[in-house]
C-alpha atoms as a PDB file:
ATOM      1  CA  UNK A   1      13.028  -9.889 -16.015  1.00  0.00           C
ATOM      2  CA  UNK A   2      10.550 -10.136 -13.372  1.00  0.00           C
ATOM      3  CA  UNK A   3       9.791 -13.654 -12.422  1.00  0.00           C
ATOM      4  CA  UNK A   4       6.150 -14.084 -10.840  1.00  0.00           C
ATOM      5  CA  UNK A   5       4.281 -16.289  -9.470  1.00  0.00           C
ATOM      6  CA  UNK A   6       0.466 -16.381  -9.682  1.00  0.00           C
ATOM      7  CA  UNK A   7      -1.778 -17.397  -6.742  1.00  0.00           C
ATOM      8  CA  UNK A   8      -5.425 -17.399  -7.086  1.00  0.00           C
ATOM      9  CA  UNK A   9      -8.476 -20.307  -6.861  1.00  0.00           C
ATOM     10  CA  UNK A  10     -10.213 -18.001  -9.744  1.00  0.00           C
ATOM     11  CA  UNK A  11      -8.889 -18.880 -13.266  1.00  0.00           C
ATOM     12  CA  UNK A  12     -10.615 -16.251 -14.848  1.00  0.00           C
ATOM     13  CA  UNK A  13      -8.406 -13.833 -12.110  1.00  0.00           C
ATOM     14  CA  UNK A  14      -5.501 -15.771 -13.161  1.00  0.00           C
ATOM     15  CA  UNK A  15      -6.419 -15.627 -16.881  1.00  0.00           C
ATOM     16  CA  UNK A  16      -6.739 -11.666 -16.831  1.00  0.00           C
ATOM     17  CA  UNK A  17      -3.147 -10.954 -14.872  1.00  0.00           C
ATOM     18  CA  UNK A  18      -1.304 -13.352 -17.156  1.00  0.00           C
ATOM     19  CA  UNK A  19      -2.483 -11.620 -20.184  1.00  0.00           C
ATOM     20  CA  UNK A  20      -1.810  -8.357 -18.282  1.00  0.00           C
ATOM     21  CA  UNK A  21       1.494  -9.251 -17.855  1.00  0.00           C
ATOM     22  CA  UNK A  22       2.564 -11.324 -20.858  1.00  0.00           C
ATOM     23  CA  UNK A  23       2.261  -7.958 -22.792  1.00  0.00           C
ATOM     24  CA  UNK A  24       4.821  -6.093 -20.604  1.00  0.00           C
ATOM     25  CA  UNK A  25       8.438  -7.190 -21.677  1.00  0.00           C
ATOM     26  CA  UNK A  26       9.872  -7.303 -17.828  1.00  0.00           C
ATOM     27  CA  UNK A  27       7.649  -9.419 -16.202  1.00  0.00           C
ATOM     28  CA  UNK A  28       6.725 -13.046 -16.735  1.00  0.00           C
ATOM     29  CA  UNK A  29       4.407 -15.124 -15.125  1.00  0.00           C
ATOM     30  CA  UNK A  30       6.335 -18.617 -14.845  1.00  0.00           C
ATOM     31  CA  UNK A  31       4.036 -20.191 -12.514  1.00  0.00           C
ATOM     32  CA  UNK A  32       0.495 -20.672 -11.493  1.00  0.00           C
ATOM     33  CA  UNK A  33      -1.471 -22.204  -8.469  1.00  0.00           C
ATOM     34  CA  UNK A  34      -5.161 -21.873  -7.272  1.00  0.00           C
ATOM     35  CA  UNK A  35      -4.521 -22.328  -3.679  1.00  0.00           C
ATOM     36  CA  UNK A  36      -2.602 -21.441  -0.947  1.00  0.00           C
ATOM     37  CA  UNK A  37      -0.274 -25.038  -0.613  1.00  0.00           C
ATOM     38  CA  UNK A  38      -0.409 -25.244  -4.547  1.00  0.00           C
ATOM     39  CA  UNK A  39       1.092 -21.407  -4.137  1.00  0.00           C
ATOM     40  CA  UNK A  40       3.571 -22.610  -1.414  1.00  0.00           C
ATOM     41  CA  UNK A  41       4.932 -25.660  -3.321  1.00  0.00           C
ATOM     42  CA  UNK A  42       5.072 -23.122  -6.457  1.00  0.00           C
ATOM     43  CA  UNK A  43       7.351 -20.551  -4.879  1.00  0.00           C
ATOM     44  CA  UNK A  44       9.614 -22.732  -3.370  1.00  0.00           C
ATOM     45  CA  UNK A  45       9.860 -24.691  -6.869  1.00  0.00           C
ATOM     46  CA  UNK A  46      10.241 -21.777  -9.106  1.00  0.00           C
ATOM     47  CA  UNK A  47      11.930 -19.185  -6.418  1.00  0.00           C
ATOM     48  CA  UNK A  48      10.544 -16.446  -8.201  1.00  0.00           C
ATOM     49  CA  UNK A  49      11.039 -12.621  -7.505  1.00  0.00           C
ATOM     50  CA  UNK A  50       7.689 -11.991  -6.867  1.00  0.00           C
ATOM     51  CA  UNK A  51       4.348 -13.614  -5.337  1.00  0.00           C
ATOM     52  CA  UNK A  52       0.998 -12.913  -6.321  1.00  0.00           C
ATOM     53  CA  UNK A  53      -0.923 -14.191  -3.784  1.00  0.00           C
ATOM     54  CA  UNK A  54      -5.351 -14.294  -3.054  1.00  0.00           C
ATOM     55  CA  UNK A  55      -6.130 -13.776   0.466  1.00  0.00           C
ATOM     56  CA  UNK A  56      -9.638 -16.057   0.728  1.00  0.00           C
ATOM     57  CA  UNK A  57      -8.752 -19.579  -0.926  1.00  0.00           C
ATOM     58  CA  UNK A  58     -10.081 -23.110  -0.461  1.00  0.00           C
ATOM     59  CA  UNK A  59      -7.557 -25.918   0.894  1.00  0.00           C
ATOM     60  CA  UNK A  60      -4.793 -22.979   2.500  1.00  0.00           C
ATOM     61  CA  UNK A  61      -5.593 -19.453   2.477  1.00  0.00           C
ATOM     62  CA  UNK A  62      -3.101 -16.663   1.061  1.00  0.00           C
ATOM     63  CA  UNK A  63      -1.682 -15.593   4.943  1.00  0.00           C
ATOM     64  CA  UNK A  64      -1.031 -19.020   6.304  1.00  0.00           C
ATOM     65  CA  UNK A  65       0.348 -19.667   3.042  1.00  0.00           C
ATOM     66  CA  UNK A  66       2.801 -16.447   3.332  1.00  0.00           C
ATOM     67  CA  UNK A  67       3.883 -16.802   6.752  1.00  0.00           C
ATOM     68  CA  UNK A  68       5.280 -20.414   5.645  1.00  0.00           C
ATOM     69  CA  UNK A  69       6.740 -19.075   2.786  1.00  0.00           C
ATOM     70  CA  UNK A  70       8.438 -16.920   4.604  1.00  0.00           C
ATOM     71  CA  UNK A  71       9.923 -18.758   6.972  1.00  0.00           C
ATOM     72  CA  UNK A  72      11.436 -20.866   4.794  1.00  0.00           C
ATOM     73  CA  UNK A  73      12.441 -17.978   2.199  1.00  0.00           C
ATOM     74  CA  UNK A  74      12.457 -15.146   4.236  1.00  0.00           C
ATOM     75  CA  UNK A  75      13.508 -12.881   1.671  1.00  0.00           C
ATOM     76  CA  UNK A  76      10.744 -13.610  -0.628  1.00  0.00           C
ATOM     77  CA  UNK A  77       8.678 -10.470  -1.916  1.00  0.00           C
ATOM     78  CA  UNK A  78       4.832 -11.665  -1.975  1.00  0.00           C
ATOM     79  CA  UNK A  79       1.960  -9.506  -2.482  1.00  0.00           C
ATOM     80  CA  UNK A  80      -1.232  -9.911  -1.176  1.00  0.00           C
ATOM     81  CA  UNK A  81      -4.598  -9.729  -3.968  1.00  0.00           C
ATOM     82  CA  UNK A  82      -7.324  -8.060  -2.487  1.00  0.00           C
ATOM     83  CA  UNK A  83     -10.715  -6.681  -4.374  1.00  0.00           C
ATOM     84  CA  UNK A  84     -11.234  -3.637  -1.423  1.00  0.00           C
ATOM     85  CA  UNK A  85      -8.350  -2.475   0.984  1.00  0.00           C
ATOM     86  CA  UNK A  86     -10.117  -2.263   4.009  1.00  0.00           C
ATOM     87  CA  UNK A  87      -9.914  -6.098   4.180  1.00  0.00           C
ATOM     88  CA  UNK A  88      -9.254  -6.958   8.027  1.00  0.00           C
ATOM     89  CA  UNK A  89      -6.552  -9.924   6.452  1.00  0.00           C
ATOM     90  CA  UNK A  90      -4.997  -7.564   5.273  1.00  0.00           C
ATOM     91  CA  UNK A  91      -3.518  -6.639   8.420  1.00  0.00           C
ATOM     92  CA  UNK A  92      -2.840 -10.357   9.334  1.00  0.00           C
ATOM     93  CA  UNK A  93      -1.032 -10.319   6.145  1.00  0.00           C
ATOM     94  CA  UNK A  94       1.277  -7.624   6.544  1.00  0.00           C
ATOM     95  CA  UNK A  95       1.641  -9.051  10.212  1.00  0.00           C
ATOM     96  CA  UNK A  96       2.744 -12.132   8.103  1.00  0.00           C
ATOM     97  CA  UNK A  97       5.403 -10.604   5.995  1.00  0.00           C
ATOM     98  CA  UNK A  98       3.647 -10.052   3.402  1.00  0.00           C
ATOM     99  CA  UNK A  99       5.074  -6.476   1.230  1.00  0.00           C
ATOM    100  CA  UNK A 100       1.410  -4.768   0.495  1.00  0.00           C
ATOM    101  CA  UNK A 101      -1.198  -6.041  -1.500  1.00  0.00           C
ATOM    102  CA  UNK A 102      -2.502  -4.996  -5.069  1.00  0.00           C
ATOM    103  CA  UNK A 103      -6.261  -3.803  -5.593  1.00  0.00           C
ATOM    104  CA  UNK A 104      -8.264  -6.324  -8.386  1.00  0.00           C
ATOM    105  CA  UNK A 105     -10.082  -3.644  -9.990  1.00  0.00           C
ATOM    106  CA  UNK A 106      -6.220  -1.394 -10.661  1.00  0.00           C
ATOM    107  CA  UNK A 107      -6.052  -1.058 -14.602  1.00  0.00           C
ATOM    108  CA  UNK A 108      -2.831  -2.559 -16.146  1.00  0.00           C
ATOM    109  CA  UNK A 109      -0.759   0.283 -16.091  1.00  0.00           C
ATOM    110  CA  UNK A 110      -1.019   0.513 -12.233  1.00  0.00           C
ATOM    111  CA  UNK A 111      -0.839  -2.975 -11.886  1.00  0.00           C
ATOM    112  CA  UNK A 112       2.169  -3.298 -13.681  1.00  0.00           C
ATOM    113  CA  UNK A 113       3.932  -0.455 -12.253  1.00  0.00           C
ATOM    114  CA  UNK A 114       3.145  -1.593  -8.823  1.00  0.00           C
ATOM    115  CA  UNK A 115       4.595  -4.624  -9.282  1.00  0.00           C
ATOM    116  CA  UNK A 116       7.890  -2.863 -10.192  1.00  0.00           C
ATOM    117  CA  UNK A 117       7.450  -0.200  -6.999  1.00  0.00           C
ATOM    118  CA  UNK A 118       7.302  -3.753  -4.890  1.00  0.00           C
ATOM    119  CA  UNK A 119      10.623  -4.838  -6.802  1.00  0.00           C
ATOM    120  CA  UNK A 120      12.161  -1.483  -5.771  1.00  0.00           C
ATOM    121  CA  UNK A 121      11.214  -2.339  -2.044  1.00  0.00           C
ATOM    122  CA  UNK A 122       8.478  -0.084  -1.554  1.00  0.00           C
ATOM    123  CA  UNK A 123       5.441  -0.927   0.648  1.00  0.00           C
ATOM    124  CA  UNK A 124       2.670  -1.082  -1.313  1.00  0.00           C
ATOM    125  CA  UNK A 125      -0.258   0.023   0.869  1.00  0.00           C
ATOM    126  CA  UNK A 126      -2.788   3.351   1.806  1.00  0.00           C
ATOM    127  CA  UNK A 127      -1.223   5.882   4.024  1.00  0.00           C
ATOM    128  CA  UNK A 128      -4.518   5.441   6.095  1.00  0.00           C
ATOM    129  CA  UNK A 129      -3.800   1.406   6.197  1.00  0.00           C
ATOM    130  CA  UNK A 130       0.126   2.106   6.487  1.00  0.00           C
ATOM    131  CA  UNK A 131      -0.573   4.111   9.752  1.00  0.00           C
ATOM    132  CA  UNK A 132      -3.426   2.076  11.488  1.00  0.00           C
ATOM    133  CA  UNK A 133      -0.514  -0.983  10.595  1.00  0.00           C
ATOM    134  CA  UNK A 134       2.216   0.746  12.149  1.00  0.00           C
ATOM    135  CA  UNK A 135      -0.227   1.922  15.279  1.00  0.00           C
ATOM    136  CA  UNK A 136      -1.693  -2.127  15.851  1.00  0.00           C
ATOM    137  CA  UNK A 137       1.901  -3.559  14.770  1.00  0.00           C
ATOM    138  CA  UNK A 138       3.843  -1.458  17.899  1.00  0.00           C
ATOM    139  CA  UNK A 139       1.282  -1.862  20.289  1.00  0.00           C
ATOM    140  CA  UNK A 140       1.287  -5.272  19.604  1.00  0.00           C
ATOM    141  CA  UNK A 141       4.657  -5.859  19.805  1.00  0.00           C
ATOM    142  CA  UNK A 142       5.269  -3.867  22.849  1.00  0.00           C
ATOM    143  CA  UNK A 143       1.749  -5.056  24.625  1.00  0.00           C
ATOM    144  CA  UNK A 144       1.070  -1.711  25.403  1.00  0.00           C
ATOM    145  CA  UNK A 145      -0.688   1.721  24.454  1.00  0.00           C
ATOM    146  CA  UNK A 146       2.414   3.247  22.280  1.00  0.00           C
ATOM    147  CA  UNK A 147       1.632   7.409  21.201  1.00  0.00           C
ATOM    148  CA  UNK A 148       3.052   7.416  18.053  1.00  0.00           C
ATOM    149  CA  UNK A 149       3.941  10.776  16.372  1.00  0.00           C
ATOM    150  CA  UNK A 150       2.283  11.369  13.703  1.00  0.00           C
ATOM    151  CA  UNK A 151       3.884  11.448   9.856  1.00  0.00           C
ATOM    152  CA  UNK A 152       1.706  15.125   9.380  1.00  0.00           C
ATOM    153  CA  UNK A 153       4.179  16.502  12.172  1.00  0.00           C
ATOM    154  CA  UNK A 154       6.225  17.144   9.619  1.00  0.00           C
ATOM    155  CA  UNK A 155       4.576  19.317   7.686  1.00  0.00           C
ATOM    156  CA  UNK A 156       4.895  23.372   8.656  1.00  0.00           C
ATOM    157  CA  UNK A 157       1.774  24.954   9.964  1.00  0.00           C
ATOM    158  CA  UNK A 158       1.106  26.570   6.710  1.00  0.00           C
ATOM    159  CA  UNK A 159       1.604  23.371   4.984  1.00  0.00           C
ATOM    160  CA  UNK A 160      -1.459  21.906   7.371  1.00  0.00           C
ATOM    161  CA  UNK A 161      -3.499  24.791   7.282  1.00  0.00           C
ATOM    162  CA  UNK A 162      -3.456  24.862   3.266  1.00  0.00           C
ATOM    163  CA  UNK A 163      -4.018  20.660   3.427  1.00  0.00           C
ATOM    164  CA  UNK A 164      -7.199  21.616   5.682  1.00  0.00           C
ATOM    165  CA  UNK A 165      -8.665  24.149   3.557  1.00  0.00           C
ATOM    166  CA  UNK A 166      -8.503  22.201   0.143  1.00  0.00           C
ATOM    167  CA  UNK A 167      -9.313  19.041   2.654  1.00  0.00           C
ATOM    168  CA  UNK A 168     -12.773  21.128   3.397  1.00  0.00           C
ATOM    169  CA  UNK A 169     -13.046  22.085  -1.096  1.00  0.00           C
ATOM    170  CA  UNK A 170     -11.735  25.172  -1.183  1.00  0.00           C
ATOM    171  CA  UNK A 171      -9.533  25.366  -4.229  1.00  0.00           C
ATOM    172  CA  UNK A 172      -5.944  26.456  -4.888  1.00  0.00           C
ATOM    173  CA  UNK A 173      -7.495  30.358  -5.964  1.00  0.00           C
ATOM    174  CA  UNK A 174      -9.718  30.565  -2.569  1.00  0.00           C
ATOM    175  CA  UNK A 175      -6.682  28.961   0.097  1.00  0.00           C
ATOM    176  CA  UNK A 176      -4.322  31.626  -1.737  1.00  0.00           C
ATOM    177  CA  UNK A 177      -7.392  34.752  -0.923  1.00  0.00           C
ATOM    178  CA  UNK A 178      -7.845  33.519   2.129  1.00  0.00           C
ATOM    179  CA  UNK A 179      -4.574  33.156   3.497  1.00  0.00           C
ATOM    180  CA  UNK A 180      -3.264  36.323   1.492  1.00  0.00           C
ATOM    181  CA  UNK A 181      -0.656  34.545  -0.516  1.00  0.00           C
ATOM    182  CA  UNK A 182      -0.562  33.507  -4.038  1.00  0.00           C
ATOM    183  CA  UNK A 183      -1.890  30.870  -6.038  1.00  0.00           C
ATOM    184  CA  UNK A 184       1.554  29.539  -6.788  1.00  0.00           C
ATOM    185  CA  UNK A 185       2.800  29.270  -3.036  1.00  0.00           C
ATOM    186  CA  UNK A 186      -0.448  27.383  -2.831  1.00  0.00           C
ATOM    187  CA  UNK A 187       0.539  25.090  -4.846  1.00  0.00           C
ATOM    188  CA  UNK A 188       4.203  24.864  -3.711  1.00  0.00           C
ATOM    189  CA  UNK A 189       3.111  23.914  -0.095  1.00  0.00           C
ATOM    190  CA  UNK A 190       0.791  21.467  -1.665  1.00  0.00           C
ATOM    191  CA  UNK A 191       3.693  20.031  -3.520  1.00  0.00           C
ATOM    192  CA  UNK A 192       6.154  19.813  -0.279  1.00  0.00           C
ATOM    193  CA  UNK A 193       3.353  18.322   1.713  1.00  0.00           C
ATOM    194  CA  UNK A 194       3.490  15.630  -0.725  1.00  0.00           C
ATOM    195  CA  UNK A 195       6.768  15.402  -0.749  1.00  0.00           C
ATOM    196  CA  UNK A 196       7.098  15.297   3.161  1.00  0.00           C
ATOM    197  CA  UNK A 197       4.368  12.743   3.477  1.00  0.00           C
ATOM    198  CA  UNK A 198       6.014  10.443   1.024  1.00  0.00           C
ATOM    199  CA  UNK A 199       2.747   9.880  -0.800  1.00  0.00           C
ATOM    200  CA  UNK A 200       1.912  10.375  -4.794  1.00  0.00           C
ATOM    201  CA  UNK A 201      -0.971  12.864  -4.662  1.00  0.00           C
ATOM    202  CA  UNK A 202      -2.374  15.406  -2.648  1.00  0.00           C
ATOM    203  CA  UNK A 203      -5.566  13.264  -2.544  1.00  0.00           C
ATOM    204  CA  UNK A 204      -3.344  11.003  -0.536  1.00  0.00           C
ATOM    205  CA  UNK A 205      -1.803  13.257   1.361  1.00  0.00           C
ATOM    206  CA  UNK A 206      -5.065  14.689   2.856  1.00  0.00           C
ATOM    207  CA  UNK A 207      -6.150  11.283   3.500  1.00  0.00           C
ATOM    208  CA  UNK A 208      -3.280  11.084   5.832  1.00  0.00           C
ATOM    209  CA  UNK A 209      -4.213  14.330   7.810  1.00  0.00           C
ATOM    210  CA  UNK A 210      -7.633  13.240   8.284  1.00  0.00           C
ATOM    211  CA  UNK A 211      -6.446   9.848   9.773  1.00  0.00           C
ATOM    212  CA  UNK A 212      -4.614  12.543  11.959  1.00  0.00           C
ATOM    213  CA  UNK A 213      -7.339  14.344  13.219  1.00  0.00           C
ATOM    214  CA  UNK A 214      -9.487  11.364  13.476  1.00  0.00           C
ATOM    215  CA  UNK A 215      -6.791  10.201  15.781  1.00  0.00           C
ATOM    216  CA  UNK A 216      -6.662  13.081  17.993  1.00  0.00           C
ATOM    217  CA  UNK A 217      -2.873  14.321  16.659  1.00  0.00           C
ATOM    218  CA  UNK A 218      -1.812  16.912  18.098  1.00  0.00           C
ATOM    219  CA  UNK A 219      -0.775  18.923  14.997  1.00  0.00           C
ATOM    220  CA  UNK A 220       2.198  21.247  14.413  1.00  0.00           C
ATOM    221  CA  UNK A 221       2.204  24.307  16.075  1.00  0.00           C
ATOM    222  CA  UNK A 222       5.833  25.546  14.670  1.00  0.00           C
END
């Protein structure tokens, strides 16, 4: 069973996940708070195996609230709510310690399965966000301009070239006629691409090559 704990200063938020969650048999909401101290006295009460926690909340917000958590339970898992994911806290909140953040509008089956992802240690954010996180997070760190290489590096050439195409609409029967191979080693390279990038969907995986050319990568030339 998945303990959680539920952070939010909206009840009708609150309201919706708990009945989200009370109808999946291995996850339970066992506590509740509507601020960031309420959410902090909470987890260190209940020591649940997962946080739920609003960024934007009256009395302590949701990233002071995880960096204390965390230094007193550093191996807490908390989540971050968020209605849009290009939320600037939500790169304070990573900063923080916090393991990725889950969209408001997801419908219960993503919800739910996210939660479990985060219980399985995955980071639960964009590949866009992931890599403009990793960029800002180094640089910090090392106070200095750090090239990183980019994750589309390891794709093959034709890999990238098929990514572009379908990136610019082409579909899987005009990529195969243009680069003279067939529909089905269209779709393979598609498939190892998203493989490689470690993402779910080649709509992910394209979003990661354009960060890649918006940053200037220099792509694979192998």
């Amino acid at each position: 069973m998945i303990r959680v704990v539920l952070v939010d200063d909206h009840r009708l938020v609150r309201e919706g996940i708990r009945d989200i969650l009370s109808r999946v048999e291995d996850i339970e909401v066992v506590g509740e708070a509507c601020n960031g101290q309420e959410g902090m006295e909470k987890t260190l009460e209940l020591r649940p195996d997962l946080v739920l926690m609003d960024i934007q909340m009256p009395v302590c917000d949701g990233i002071t609230a995880v960096t204390r958590i965390k230094k007193q339970l550093p191996e807490s898992i908390i989540a971050m709510l968020t209605v849009v994911d290009t939320d600037a806290s939500l790169f304070e909140a990573l900063k923080s310690g916090a393991a990725g953040y889950l969209l408001k509008n997801m419908s219960s089956v993503e919800f739910t399965e996210a939660i479990r992802a985060l219980m399985r240690g995955e980071l639960m954010v964009s590949p866009s966000l992931a890599s403009k996180i990793l960029r800002g997070f180094v640089n910090e760190v090392r106070g200095k301009t750090v090239e990183l290489e980019s994750p589309i590096n390891s794709l093959s050439k034709r890999e990238q070239e098929v990514l572009t195409l379908i990136s610019q609409g082409f579909t899987y029967a005009q990529v195969a006629q243009k680069l003279y191979i067939s529909e089905n080693t269209v779709k393979n390279h598609v498939h190892n691409a998203v493989r490689k990038l470690h993402v779910q969907n080649r709509i992910q995986a394209i979003d990661v090559l354009r960060e890649a050319q918006r940053g200037n990568v220099m792509l694979n030339k192998d």
